[in-house]
Protein backbone atom coordinates (compact mmCIF):
# COMPACT_ATOMS: atom_id res chain seq x y z
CA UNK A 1 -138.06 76.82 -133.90
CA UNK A 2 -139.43 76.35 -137.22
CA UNK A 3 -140.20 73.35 -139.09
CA UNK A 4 -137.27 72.58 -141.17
CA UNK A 5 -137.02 71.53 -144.96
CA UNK A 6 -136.83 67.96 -144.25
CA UNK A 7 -140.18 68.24 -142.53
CA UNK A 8 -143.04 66.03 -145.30
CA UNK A 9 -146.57 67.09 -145.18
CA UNK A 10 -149.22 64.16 -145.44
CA UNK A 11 -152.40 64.74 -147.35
CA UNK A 12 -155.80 63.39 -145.79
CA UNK A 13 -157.76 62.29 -148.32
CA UNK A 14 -160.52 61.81 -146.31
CA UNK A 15 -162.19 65.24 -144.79
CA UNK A 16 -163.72 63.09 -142.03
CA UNK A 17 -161.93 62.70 -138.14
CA UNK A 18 -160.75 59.07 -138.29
CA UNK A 19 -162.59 56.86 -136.11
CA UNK A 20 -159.54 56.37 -134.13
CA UNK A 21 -159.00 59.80 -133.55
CA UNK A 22 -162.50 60.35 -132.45
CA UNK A 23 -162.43 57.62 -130.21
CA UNK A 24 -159.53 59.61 -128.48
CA UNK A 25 -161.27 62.71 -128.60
CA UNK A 26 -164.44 61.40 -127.08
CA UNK A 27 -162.17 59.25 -124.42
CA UNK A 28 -160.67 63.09 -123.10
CA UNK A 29 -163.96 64.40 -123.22
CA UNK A 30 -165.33 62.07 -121.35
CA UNK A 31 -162.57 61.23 -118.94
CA UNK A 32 -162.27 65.21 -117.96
CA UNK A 33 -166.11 64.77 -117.39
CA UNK A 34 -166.00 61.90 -114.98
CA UNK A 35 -163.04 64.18 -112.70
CA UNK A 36 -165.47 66.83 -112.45
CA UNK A 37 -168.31 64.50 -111.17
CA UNK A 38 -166.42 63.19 -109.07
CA UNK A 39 -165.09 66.16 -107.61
CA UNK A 40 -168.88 67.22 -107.56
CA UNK A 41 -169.53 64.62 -105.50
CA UNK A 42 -167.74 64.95 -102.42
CA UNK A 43 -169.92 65.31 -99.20
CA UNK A 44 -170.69 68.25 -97.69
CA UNK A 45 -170.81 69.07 -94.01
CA UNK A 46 -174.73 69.36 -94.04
CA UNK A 47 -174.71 65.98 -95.58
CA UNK A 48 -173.79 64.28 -92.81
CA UNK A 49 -176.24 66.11 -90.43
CA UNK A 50 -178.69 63.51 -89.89
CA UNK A 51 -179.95 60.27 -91.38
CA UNK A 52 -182.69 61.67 -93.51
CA UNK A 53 -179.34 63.96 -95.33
CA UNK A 54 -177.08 61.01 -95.57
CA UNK A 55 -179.83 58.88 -97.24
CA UNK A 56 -180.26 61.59 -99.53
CA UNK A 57 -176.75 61.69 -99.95
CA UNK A 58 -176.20 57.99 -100.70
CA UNK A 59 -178.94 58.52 -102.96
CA UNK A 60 -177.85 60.93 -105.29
CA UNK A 61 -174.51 59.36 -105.62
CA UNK A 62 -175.73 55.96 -106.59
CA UNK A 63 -177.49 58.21 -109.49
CA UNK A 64 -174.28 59.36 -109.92
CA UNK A 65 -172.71 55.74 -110.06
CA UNK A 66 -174.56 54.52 -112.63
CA UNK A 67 -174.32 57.27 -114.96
CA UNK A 68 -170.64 56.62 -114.46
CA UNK A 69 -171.38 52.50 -116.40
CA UNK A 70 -172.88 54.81 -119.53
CA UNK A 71 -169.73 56.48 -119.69
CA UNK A 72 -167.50 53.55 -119.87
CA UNK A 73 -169.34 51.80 -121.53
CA UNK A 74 -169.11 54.54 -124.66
CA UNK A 75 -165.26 54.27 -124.40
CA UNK A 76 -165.71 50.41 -124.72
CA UNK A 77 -167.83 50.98 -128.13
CA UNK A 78 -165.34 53.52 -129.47
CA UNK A 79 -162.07 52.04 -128.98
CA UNK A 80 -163.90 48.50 -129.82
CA UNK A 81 -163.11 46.50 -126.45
CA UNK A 82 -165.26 43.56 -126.94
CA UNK A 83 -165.97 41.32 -124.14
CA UNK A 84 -162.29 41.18 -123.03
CA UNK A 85 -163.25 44.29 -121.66
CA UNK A 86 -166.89 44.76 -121.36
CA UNK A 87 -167.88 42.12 -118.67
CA UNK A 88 -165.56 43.04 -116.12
CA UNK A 89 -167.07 46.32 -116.63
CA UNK A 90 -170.36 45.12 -115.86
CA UNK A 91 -168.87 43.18 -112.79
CA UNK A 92 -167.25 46.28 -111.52
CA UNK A 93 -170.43 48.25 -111.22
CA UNK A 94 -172.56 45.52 -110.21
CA UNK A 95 -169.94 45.13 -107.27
CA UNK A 96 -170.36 48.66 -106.60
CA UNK A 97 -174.39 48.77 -106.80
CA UNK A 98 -174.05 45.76 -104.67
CA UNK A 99 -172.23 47.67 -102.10
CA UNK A 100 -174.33 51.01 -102.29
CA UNK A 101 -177.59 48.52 -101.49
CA UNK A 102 -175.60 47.40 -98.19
CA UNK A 103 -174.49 50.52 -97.18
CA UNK A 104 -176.41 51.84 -94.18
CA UNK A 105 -177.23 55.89 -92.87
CA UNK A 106 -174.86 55.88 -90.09
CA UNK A 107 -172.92 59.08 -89.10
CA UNK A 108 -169.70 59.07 -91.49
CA UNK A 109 -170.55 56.40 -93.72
CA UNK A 110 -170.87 59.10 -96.62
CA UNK A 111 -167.25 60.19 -96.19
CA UNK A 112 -166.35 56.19 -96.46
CA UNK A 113 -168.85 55.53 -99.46
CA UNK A 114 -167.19 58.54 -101.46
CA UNK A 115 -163.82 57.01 -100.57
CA UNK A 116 -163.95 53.27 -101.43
CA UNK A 117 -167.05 53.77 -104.31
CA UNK A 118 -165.54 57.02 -105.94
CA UNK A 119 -162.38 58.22 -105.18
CA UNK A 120 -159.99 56.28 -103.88
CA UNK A 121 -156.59 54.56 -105.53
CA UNK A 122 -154.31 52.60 -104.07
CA UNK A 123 -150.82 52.66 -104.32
CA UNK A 124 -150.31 49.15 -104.94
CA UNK A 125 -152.95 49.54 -107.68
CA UNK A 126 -150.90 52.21 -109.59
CA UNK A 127 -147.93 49.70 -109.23
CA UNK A 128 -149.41 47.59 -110.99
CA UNK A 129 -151.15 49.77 -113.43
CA UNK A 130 -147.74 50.52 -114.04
CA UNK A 131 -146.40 47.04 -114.31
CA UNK A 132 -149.36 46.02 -116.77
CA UNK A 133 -149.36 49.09 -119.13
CA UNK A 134 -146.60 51.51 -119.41
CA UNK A 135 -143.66 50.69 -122.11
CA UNK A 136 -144.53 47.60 -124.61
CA UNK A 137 -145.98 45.45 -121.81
CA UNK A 138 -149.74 45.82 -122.57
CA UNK A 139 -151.03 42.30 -123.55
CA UNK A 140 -154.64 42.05 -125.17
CA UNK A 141 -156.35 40.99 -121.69
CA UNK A 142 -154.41 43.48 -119.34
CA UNK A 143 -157.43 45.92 -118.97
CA UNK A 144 -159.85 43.45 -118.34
CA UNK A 145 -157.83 42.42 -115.30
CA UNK A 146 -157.15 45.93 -114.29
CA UNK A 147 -160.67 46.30 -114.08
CA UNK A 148 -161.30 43.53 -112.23
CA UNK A 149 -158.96 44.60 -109.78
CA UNK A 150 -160.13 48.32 -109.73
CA UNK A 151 -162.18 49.14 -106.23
CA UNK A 152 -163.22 52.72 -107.16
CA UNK A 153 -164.25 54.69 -110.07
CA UNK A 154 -161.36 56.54 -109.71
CA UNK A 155 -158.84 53.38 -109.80
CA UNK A 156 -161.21 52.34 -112.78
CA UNK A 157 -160.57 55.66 -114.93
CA UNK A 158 -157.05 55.36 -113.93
CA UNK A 159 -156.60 51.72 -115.64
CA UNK A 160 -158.95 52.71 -119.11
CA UNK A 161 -156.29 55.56 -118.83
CA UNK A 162 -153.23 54.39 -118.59
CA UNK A 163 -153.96 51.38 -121.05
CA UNK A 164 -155.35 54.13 -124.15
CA UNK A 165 -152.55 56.43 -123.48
CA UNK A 166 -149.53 54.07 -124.02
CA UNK A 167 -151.44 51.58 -126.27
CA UNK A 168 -149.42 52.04 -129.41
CA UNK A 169 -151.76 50.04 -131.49
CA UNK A 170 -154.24 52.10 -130.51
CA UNK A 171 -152.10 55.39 -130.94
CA UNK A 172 -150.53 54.43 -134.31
CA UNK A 173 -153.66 53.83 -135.79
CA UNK A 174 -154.36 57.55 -135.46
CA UNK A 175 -153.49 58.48 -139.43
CA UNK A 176 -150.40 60.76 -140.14
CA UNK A 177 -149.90 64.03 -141.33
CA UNK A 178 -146.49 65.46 -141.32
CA UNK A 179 -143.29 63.81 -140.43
CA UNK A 180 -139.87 64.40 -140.26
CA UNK A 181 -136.53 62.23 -139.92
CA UNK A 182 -134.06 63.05 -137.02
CA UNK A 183 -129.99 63.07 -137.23
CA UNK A 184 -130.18 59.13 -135.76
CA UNK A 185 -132.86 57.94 -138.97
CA UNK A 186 -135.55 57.64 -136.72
CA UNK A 187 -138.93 59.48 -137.88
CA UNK A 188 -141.17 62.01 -135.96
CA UNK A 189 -144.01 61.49 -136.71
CA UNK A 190 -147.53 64.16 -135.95
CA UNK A 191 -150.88 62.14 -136.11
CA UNK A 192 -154.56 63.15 -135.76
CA UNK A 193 -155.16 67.05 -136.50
CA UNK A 194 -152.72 69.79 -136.28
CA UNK A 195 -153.01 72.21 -133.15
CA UNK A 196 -150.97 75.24 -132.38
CA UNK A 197 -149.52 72.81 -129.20
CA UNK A 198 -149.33 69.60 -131.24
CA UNK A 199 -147.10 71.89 -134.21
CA UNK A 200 -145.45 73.98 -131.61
CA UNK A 201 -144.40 70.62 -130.00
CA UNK A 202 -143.23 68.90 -133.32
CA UNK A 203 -141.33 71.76 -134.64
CA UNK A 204 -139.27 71.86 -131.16
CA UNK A 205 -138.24 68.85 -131.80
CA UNK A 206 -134.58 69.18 -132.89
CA UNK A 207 -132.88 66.79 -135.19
CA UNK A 208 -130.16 66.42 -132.96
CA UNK A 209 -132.15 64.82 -130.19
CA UNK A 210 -131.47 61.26 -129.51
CA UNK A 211 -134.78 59.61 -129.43
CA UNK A 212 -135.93 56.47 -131.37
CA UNK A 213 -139.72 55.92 -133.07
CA UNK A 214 -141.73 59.40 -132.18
CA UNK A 215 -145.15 59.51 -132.16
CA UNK A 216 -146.81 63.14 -131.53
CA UNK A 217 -150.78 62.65 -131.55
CA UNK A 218 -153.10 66.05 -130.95
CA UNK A 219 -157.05 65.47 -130.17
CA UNK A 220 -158.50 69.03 -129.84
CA UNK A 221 -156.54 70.90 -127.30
CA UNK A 222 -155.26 67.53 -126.38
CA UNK A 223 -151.71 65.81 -126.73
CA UNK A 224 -150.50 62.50 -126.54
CA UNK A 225 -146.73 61.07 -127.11
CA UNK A 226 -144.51 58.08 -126.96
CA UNK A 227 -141.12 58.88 -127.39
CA UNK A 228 -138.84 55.41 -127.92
CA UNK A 229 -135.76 54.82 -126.68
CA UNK A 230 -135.94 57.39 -123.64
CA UNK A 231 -136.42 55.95 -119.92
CA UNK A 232 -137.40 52.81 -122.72
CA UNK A 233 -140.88 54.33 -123.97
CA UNK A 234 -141.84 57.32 -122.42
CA UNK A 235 -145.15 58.57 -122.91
CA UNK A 236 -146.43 62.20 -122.20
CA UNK A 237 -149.48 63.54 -122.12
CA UNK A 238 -150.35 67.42 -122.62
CA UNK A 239 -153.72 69.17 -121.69
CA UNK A 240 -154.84 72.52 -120.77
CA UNK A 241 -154.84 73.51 -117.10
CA UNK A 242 -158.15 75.04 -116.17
CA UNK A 243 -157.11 76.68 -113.41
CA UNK A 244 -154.25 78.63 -115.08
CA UNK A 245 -155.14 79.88 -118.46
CA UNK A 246 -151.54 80.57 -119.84
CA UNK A 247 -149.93 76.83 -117.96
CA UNK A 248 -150.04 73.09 -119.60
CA UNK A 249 -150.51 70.54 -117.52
CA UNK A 250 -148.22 67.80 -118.29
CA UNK A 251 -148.01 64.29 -117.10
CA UNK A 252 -145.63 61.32 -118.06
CA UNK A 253 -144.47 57.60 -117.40
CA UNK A 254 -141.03 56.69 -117.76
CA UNK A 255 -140.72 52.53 -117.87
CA UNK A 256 -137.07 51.78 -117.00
CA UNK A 257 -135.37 53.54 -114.49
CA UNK A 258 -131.99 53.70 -116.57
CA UNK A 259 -130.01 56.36 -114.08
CA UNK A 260 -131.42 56.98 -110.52
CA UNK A 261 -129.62 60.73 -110.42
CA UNK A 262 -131.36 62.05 -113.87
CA UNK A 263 -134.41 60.36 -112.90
CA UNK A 264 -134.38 62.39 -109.25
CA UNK A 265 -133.89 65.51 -111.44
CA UNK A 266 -136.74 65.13 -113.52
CA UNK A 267 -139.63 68.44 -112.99
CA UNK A 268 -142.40 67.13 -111.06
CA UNK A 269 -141.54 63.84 -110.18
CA UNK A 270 -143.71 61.75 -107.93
CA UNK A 271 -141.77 58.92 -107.24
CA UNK A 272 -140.01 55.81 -109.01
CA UNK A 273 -140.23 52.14 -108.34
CA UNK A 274 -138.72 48.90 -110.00
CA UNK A 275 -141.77 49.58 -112.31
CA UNK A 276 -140.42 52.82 -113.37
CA UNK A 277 -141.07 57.06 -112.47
CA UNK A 278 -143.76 59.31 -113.38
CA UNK A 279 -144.84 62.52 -112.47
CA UNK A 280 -146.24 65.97 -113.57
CA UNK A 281 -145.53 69.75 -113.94
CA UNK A 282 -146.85 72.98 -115.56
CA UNK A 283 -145.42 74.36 -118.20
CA UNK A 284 -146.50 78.16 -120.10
CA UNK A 285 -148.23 77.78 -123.32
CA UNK A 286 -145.40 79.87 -124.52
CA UNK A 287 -143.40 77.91 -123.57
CA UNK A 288 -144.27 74.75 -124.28
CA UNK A 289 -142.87 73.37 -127.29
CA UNK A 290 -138.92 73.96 -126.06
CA UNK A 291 -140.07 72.97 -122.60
CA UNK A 292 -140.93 69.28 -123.59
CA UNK A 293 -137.84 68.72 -126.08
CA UNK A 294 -135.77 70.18 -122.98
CA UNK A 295 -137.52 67.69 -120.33
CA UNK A 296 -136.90 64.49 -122.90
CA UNK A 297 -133.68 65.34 -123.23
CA UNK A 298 -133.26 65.04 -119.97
CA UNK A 299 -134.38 61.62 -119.38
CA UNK A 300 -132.33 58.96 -119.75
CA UNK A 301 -131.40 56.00 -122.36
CA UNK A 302 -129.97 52.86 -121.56
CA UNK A 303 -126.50 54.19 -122.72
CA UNK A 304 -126.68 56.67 -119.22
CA UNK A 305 -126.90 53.31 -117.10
CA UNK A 306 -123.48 53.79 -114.91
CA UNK A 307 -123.68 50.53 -113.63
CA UNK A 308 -126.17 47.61 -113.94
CA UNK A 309 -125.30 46.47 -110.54
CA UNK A 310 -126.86 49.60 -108.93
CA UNK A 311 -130.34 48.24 -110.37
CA UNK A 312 -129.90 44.65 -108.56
């Protein structure tokens, strides 16, 4: 679909990537980075052979660790989380090297050490990551507690992503540059840089779809979106999938459980709680822009809620 008339260009006047938008692009970066290492990481068979192996082991992913603080400590300086944020990240990894010093060379500790150090995330944990961040519940101090709560680097990426991703301070600050108004008066509005996913994804966008505030934000090959007034504030995230060169990999959070049945529908779901439904799916890069109108259409408002009672 192409743009329509109604659809307003912004001019940048600066030539420079806002440091908001950098800050995003940098966070992907860095956050695709971190999976890899980790996946990296994983012990071997042969690193378990013998003491001398699993010492080497341990050793090389303590290295590995502590490169890890570098990295979030960089996101810390670019999105400018102050202590809030900073000290618990400190705390986290000085748990951690704490724990790597007490770990001993016995046969299978490596498996455990990648587990609890590295890997792992609890269910409970994404519960709450859920309950603290998704929608318009994020509160100033909610990531420093999420950190402080975090047991693994993979819990911790989980929390720094969760809070950036439906931060709309943070995503709203992103400048504009084009928008458009849909049949209900509510504007749709493209932010950062334009990409042939970001455009292909705001032209699909039909008038006619009922959605409230829109906010459609492209870093690189990146996209980011909160979309008001569907499942309360859905948020969607877009990337490339590197192991299918033509597929999107797309991921989103859906607040309030409004209708159980449309919810169950929903591509890709992993599951829904009292603290809402999110899941993932791929979609074609040909495909993409109709694809992601199609799927929010298809979750639901508050005005698909057949009877409040169900929800008690």
């Amino acid at each position: 679909m192409a743009a329509d008339e109604s659809t307003t260009t912004i001019e940048q006047n600066e030539t420079d990537t806002s440091p908001e938008l950098q800050a995003i692009k940098n966070f992907f970066k860095t956050d695709l980075r971190i999976k890899r290492e980790l996946m990296r990481a994983a012990p071997r068979p042969e690193d378990d052979y013998d003491e001398t192996s699993r010492m080497d082991y341990v050793e090389s992913t303590y290295r590995t660790f502590k490169d890890f603080r570098f990295d979030f400590d960089r996101i810390n300086r670019d999105f400018g989380f102050g202590d809030w944020v900073s000290q618990h990240t400190d705390a986290f990894f000085r748990r951690g090297e704490e724990h790597f010093a007490l770990s001993n060379y016995g046969l299978g500790v490596i498996k455990k050490l990648y587990r609890d150090e590295l890997t792992n995330i609890r269910p409970d944990f994404v519960e709450e990551v859920k309950d603290a961040c998704v929608g318009y519940k994020l509160l100033r101090g909610n990531l420093g507690q999420l950190t402080d709560h975090s047991q693994s680097v993979n819990e911790l990426l989980h929390a720094y992503h969760s809070y950036i991703m439906n931060n709309e301070g943070i995503l709203q600050a992103v400048p504009p540059i084009a928008e458009k108004e849909n049949a209900y008066g509510y504007p749709i509005v493209m932010r950062g840089e334009v990409s042939p996913f970001s455009q292909d994804i705001f032209d699909s966008i039909p008038d006619s779809l009922d959605v409230g505030y829109t906010d459609i934000i492209a870093a690189d090959n990146n996209v980011m979106m909160m979309v008001r007034d569907r499942g309360h504030a859905l948020t969607i995230s877009v990337e490339p999938d590197y192991e299918h060169d033509d597929q999107m990999w797309v991921e989103y959070n859906i607040p309030k459980i409004c209708n159980k049945e449309m919810i169950e529908a929903l591509p890709g779901l992993s599951g829904y709680t009292n603290n809402g439904a999110s899941g993932g799916f791929l979609i074609p890069k040909n495909e993409l822009g109709s694809s992601i109108a199609d799927f929010i259409s298809r979750v639901p408002m508050d005005k698909d809620i057949p009877d409040l009672r169900q929800f008690t």
